[in-house]
PDB file of N, CA and C in Angstrom:
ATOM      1  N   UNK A   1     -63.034 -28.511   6.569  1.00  0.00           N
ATOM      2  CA  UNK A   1     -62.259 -28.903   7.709  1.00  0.00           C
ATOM      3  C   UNK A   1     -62.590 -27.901   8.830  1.00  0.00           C
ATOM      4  N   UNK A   2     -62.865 -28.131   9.699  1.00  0.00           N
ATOM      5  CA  UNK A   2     -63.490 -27.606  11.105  1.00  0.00           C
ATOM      6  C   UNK A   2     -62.027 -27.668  12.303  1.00  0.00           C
ATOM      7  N   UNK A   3     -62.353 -26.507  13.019  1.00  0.00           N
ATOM      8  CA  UNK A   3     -61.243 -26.465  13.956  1.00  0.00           C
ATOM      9  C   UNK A   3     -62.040 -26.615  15.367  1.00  0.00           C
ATOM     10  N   UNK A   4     -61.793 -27.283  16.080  1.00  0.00           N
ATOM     11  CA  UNK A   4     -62.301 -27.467  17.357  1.00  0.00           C
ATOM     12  C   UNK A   4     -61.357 -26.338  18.407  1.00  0.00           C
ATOM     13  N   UNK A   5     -61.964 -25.804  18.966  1.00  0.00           N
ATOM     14  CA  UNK A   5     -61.914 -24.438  20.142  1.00  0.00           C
ATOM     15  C   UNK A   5     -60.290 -24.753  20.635  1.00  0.00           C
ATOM     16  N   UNK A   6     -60.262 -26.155  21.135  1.00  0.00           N
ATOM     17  CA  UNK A   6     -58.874 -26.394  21.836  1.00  0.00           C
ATOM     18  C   UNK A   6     -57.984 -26.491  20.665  1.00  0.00           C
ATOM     19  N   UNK A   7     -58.311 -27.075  19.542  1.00  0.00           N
ATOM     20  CA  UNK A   7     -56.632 -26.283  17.879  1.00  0.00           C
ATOM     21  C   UNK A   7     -56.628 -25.071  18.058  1.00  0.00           C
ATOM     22  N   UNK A   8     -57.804 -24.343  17.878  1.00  0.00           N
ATOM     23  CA  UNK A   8     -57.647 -23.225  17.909  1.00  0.00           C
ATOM     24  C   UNK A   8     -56.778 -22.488  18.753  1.00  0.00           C
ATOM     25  N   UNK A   9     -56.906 -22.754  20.092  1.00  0.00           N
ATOM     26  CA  UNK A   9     -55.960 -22.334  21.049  1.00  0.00           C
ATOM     27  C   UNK A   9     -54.448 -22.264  20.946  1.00  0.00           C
ATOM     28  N   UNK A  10     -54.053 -23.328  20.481  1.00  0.00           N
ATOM     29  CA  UNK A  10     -52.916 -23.877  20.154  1.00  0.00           C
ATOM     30  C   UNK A  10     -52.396 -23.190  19.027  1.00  0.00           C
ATOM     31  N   UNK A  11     -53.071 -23.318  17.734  1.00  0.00           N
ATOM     32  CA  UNK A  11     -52.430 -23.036  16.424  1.00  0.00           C
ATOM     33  C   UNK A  11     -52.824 -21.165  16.378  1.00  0.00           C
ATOM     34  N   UNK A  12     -53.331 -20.368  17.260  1.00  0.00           N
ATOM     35  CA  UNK A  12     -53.208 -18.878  16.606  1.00  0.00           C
ATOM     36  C   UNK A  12     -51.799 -18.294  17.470  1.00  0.00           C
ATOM     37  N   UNK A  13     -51.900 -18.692  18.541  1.00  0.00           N
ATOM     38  CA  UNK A  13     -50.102 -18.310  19.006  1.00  0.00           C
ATOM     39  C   UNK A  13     -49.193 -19.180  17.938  1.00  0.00           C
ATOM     40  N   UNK A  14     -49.206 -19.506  17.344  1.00  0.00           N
ATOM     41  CA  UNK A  14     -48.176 -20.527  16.821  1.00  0.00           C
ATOM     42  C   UNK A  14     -47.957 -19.866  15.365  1.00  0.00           C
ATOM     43  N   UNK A  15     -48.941 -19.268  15.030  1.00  0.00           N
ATOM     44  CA  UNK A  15     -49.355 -18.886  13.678  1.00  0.00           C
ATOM     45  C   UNK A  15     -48.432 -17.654  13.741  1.00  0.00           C
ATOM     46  N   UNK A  16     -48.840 -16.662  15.110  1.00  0.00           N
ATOM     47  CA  UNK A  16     -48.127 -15.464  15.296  1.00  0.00           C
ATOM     48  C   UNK A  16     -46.502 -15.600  15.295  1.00  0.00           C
ATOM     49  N   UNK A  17     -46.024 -16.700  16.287  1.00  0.00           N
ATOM     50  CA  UNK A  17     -44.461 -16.959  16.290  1.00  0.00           C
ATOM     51  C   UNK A  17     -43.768 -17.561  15.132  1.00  0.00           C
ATOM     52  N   UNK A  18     -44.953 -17.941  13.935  1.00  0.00           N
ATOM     53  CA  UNK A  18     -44.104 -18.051  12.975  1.00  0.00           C
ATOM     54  C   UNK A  18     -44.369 -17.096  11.773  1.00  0.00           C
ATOM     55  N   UNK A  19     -45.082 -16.409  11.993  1.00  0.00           N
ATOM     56  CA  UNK A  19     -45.049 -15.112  11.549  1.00  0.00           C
ATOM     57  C   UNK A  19     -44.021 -14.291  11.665  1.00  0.00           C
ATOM     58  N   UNK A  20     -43.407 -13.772  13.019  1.00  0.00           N
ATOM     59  CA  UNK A  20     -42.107 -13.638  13.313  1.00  0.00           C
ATOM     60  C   UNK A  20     -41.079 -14.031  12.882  1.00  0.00           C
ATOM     61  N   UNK A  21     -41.211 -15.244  12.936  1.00  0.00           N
ATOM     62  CA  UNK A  21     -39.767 -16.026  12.670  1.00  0.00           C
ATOM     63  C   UNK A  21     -39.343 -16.221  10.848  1.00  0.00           C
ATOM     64  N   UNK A  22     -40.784 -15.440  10.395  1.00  0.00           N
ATOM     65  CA  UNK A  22     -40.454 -15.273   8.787  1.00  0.00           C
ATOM     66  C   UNK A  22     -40.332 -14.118   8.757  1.00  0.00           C
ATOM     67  N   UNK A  23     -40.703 -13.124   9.252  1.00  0.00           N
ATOM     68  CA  UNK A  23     -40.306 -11.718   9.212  1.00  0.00           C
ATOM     69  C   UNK A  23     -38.795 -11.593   9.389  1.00  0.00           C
ATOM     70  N   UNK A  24     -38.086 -11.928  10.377  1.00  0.00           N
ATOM     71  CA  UNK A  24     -36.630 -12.048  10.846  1.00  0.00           C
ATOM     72  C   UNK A  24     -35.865 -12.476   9.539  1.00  0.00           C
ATOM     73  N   UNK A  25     -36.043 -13.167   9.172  1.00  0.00           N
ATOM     74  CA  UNK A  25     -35.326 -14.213   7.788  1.00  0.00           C
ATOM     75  C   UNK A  25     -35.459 -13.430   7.004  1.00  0.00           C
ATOM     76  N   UNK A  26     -36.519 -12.475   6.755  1.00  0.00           N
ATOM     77  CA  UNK A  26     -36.857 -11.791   5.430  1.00  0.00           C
ATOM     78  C   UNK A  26     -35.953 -10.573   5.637  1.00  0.00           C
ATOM     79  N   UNK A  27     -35.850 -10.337   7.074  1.00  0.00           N
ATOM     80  CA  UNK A  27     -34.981  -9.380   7.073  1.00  0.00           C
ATOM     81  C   UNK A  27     -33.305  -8.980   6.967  1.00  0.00           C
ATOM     82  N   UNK A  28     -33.189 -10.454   7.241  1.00  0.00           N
ATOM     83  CA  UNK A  28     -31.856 -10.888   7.346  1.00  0.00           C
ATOM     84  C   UNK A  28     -30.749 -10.385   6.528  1.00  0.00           C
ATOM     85  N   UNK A  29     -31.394 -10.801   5.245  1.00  0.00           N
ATOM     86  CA  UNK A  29     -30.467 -10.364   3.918  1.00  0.00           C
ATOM     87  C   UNK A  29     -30.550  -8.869   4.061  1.00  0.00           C
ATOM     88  N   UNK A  30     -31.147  -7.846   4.625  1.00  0.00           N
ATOM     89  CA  UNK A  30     -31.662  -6.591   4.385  1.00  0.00           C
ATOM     90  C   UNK A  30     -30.148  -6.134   5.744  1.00  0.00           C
ATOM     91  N   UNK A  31     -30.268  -6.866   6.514  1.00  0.00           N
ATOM     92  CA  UNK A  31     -29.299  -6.192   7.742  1.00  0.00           C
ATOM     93  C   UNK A  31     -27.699  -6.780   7.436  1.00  0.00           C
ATOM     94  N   UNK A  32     -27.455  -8.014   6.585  1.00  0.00           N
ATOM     95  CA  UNK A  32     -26.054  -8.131   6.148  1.00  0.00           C
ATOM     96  C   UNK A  32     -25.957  -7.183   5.646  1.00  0.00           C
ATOM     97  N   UNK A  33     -26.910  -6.969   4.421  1.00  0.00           N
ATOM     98  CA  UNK A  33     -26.505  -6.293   3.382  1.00  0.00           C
ATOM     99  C   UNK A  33     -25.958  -4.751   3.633  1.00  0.00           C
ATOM    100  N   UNK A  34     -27.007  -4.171   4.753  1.00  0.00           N
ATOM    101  CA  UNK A  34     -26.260  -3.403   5.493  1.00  0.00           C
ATOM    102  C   UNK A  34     -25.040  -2.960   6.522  1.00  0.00           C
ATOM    103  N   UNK A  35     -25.020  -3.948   6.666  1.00  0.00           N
ATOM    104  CA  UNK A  35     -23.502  -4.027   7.537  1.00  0.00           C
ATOM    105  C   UNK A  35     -22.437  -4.409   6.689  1.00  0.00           C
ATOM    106  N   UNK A  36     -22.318  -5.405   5.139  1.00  0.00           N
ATOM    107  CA  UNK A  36     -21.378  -4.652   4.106  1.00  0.00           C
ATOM    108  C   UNK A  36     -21.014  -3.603   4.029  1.00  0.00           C
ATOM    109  N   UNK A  37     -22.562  -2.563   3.462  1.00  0.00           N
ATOM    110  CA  UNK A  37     -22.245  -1.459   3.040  1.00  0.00           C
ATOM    111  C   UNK A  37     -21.696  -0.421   4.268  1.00  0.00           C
ATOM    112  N   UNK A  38     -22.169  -0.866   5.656  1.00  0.00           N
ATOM    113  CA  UNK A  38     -21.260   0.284   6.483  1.00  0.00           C
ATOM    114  C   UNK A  38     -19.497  -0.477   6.051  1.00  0.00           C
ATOM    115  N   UNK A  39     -19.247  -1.297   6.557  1.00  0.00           N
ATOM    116  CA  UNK A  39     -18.064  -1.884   6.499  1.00  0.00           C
ATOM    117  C   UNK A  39     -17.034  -1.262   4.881  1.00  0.00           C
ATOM    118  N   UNK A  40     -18.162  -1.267   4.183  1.00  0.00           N
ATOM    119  CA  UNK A  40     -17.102  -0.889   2.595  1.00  0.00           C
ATOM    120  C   UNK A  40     -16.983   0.666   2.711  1.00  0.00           C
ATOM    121  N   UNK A  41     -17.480   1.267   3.691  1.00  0.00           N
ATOM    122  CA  UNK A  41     -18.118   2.968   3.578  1.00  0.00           C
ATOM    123  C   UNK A  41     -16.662   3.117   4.523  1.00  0.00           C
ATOM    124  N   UNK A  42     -16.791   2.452   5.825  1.00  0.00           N
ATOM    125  CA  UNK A  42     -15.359   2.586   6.724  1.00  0.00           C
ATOM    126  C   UNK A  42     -14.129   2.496   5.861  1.00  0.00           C
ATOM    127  N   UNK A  43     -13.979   1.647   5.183  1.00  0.00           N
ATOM    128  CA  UNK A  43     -12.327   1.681   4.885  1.00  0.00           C
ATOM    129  C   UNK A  43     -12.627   2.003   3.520  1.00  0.00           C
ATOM    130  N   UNK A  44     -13.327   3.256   2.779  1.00  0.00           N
ATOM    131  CA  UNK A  44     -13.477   4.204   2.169  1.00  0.00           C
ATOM    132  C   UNK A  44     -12.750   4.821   2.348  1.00  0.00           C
ATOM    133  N   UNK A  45     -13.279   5.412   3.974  1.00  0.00           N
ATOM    134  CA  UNK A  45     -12.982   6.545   4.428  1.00  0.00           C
ATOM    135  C   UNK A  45     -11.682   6.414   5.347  1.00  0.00           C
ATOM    136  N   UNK A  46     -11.377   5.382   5.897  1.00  0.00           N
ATOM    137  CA  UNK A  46      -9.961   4.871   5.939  1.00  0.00           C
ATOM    138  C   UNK A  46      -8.791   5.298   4.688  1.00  0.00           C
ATOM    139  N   UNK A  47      -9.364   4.692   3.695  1.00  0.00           N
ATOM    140  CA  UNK A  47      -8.387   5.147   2.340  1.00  0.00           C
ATOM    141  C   UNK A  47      -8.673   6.612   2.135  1.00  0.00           C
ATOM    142  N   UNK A  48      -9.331   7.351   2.142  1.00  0.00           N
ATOM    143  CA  UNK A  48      -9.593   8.638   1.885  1.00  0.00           C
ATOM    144  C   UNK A  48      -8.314   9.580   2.714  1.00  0.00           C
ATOM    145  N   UNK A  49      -8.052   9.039   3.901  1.00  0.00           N
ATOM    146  CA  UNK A  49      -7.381   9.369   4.629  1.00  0.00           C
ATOM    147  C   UNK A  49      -6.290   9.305   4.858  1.00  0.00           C
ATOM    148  N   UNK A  50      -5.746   8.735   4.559  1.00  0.00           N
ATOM    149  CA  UNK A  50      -4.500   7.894   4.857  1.00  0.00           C
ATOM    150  C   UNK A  50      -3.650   8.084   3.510  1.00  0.00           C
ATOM    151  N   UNK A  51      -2.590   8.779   3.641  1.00  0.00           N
ATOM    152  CA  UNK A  51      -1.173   8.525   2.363  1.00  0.00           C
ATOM    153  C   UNK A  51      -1.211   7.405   2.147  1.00  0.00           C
ATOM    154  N   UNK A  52      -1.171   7.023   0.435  1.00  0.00           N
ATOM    155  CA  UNK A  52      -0.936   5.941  -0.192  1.00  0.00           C
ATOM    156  C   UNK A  52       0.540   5.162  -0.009  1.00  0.00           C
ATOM    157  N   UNK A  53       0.736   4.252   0.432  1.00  0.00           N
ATOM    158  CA  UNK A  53       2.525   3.655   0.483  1.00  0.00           C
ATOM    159  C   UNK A  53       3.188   3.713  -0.927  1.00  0.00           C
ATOM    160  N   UNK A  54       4.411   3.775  -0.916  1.00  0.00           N
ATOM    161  CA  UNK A  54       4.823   4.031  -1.800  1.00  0.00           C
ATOM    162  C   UNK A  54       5.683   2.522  -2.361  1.00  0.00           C
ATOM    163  N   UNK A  55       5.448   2.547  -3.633  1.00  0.00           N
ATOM    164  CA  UNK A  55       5.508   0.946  -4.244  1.00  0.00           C
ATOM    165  C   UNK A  55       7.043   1.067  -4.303  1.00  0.00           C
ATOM    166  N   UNK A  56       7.170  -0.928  -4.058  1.00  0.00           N
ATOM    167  CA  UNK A  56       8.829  -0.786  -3.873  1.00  0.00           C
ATOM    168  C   UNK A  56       9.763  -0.259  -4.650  1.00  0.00           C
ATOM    169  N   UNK A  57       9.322  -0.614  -5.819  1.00  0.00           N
ATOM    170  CA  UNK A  57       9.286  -0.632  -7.412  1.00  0.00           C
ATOM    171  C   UNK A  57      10.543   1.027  -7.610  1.00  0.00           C
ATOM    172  N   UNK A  58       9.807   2.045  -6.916  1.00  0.00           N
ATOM    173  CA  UNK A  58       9.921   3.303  -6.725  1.00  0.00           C
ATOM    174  C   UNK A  58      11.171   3.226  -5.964  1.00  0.00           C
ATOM    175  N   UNK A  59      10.815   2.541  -5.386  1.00  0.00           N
ATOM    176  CA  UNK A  59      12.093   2.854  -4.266  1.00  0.00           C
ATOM    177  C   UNK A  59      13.333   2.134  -4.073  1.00  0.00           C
ATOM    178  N   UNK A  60      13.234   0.805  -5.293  1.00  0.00           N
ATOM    179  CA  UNK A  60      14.135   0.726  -5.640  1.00  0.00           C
ATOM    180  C   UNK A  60      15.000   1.299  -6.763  1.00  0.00           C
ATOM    181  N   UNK A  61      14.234   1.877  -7.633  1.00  0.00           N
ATOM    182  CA  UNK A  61      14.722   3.072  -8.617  1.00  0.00           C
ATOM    183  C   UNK A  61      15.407   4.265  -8.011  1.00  0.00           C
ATOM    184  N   UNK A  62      14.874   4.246  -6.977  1.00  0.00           N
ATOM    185  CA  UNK A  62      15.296   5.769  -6.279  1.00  0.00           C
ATOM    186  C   UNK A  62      17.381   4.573  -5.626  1.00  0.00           C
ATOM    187  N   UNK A  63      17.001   3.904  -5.405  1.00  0.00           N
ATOM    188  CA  UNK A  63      18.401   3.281  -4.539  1.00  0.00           C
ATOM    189  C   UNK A  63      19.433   3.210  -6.367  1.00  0.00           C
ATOM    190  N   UNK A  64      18.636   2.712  -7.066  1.00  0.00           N
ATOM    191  CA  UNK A  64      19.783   2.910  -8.078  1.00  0.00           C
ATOM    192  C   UNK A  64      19.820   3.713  -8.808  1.00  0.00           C
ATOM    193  N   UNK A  65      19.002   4.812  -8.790  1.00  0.00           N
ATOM    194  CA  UNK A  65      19.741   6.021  -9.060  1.00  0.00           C
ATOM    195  C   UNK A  65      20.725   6.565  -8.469  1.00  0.00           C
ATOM    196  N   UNK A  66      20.325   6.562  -6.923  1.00  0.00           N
ATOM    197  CA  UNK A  66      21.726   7.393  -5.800  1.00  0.00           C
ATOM    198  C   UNK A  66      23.188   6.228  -6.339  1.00  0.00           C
ATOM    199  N   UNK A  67      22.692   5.132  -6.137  1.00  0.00           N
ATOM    200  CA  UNK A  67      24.305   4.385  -6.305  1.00  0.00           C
ATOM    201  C   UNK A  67      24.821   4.332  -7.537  1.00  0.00           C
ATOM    202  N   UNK A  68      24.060   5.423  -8.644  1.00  0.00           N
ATOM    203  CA  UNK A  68      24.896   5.125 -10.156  1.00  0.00           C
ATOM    204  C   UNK A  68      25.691   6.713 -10.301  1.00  0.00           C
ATOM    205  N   UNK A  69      25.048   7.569  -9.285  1.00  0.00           N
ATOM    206  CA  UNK A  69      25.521   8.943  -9.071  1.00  0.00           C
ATOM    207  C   UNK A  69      26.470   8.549  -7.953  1.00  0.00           C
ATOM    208  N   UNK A  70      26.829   8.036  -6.668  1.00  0.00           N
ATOM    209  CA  UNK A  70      27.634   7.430  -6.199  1.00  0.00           C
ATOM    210  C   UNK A  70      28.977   7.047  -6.639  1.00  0.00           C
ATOM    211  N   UNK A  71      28.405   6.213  -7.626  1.00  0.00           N
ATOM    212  CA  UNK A  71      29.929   5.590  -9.169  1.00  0.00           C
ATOM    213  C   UNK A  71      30.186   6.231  -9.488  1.00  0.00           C
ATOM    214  N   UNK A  72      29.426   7.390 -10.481  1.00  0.00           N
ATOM    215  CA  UNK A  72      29.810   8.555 -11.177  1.00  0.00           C
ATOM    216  C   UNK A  72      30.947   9.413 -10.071  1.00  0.00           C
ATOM    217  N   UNK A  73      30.400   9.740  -9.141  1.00  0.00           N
ATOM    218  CA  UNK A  73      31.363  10.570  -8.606  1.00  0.00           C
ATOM    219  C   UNK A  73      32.387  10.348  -8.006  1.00  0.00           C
ATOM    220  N   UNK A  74      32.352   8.803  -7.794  1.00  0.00           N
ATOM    221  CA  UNK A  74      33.945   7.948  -7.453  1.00  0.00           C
ATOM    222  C   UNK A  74      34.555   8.171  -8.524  1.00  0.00           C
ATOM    223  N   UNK A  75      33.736   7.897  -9.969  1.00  0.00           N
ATOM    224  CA  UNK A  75      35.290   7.783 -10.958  1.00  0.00           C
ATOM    225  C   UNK A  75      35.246   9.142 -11.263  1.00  0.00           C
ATOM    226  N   UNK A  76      34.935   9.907 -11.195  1.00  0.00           N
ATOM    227  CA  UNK A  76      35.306  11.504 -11.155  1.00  0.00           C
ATOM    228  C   UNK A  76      36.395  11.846 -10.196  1.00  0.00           C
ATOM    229  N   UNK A  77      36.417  11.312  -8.762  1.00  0.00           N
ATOM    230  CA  UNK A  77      37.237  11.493  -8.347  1.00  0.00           C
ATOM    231  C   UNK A  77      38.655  10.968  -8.595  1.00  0.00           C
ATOM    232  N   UNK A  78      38.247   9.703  -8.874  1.00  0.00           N
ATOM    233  CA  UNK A  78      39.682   9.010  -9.424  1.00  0.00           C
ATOM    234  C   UNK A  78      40.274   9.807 -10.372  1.00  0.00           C
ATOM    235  N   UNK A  79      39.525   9.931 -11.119  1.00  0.00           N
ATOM    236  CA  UNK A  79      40.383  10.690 -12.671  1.00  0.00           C
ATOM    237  C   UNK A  79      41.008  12.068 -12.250  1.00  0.00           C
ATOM    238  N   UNK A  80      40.181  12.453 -11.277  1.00  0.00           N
ATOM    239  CA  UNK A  80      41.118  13.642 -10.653  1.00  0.00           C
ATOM    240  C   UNK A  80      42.149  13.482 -10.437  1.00  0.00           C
ATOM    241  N   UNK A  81      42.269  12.424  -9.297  1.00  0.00           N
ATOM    242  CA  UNK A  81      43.672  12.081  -8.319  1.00  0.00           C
ATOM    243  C   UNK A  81      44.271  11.403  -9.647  1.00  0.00           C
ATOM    244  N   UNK A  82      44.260  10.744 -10.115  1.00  0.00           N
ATOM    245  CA  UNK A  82      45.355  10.333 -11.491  1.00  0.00           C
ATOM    246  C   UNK A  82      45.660  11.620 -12.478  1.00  0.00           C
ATOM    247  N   UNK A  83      44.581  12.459 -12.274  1.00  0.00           N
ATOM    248  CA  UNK A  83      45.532  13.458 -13.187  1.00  0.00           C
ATOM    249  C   UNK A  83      46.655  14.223 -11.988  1.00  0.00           C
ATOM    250  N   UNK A  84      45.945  14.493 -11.094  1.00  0.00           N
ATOM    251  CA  UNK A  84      46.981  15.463  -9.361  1.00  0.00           C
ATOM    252  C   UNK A  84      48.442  14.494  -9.900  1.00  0.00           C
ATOM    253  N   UNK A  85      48.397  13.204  -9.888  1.00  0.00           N
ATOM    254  CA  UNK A  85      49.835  12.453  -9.954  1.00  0.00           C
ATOM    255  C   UNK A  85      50.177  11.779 -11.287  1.00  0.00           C
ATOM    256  N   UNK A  86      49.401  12.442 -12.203  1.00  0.00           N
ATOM    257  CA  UNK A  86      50.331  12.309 -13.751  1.00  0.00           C
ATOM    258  C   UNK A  86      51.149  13.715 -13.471  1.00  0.00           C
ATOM    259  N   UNK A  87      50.682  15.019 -13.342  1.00  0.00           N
ATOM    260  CA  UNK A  87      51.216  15.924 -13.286  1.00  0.00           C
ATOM    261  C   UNK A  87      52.299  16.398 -12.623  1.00  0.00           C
ATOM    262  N   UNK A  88      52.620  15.958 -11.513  1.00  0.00           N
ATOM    263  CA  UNK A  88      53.402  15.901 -10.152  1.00  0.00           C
ATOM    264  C   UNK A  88      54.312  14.417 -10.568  1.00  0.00           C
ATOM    265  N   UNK A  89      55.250  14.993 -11.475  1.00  0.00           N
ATOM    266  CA  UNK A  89      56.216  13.611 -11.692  1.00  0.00           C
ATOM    267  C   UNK A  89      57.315  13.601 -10.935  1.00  0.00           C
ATOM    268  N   UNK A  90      57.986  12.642 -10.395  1.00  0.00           N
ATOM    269  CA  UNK A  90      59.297  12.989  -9.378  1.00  0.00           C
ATOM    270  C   UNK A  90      60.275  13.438  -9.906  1.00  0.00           C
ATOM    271  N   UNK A  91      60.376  12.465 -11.165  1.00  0.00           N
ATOM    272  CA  UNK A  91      62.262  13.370 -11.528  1.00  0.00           C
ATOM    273  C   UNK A  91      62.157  14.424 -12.527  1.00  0.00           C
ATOM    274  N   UNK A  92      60.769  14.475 -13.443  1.00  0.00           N
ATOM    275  CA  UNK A  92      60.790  15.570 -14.460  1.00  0.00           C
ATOM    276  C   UNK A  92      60.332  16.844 -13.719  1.00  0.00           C
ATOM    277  N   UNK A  93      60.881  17.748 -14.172  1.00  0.00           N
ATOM    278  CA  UNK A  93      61.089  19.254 -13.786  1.00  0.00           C
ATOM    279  C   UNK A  93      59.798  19.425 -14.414  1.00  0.00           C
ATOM    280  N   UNK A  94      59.809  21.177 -13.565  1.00  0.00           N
ATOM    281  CA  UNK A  94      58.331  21.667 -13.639  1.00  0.00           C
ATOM    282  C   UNK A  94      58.749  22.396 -14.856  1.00  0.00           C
ATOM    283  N   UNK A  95      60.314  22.950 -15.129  1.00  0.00           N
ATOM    284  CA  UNK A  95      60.376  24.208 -16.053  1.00  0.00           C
ATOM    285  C   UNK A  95      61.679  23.667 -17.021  1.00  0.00           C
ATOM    286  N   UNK A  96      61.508  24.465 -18.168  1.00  0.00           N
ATOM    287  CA  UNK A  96      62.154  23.959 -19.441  1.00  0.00           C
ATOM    288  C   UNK A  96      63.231  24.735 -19.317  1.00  0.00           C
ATOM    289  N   UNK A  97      64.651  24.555 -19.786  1.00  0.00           N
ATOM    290  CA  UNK A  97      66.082  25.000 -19.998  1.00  0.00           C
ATOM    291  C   UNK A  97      66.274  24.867 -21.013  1.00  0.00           C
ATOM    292  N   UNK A  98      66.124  26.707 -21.788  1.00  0.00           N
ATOM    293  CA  UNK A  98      66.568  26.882 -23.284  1.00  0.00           C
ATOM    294  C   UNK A  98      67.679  26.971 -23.826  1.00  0.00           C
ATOM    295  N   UNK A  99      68.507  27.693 -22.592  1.00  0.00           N
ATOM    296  CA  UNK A  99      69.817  28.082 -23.073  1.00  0.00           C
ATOM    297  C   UNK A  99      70.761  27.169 -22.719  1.00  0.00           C
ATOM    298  N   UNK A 100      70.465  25.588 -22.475  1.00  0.00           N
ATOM    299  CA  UNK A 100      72.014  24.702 -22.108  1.00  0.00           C
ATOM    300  C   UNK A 100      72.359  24.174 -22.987  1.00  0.00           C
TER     301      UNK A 100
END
C-alpha cells in the first residue's frame, strides 16, 4: 500500500495529535490516582490534629452517674431531716424524772 505525498500531509499531523490524545488518557488514571492520595493525606492530617469527639455513649454515662449521686444525696438528706424531727418531739421531754 503506497501513500501518495498529499495522505501523507494529512495523516503525519494526525498521527502526532493522536499520539497526544493517548498519552493524556494514559495519564489520566496516574493524576486521579494522585489527587486521591493528596486528598486521603489532607484529612490524615486533619485527623492528626484535631481532638477526637467524644461518643454520646460517654456522655450519657457521665449524666447518669451525676443524677444517681444527685438521688443519693437527696435521700441522705431526707433521712437527716426525718431524723432532726423524730428527735425534736413536741410533747415528750428532753429529760427523765427519777424522783416523782
Amino acid at each position: 500500500m503506497s501513500l501518495k505525498s498529499i495522505e501523507l500531509q494529512i495523516a503525519i499531523p494526525r498521527t502526532h495529535d493522536a499520539g497526544k490524545l493517548q498519552e493524556q488518557f494514559n495519564q489520566r488514571g496516574q493524576l486521579i490516582h494522585d489527587q486521591l492520595a493528596d486528598t486521603i493525606k489532607k484529612e490524615d492530617d486533619i485527623k492528626k490534629t484535631q481532638v477526637p469527639e467524644n461518643n454520646d455513649s460517654e456522655k450519657i454515662k457521665l449524666k447518669q452517674e451525676n443524677s444517681n449521686q444527685n438521688q443519693q444525696q437527696q435521700k441522705k438528706q431526707k433521712k437527716e431531716e426525718e431524723q432532726n424531727e423524730q428527735s425534736e418531739h413536741p410533747y415528750k421531754g428532753k429529760s427523765i424524772d427519777f424522783f416523782g
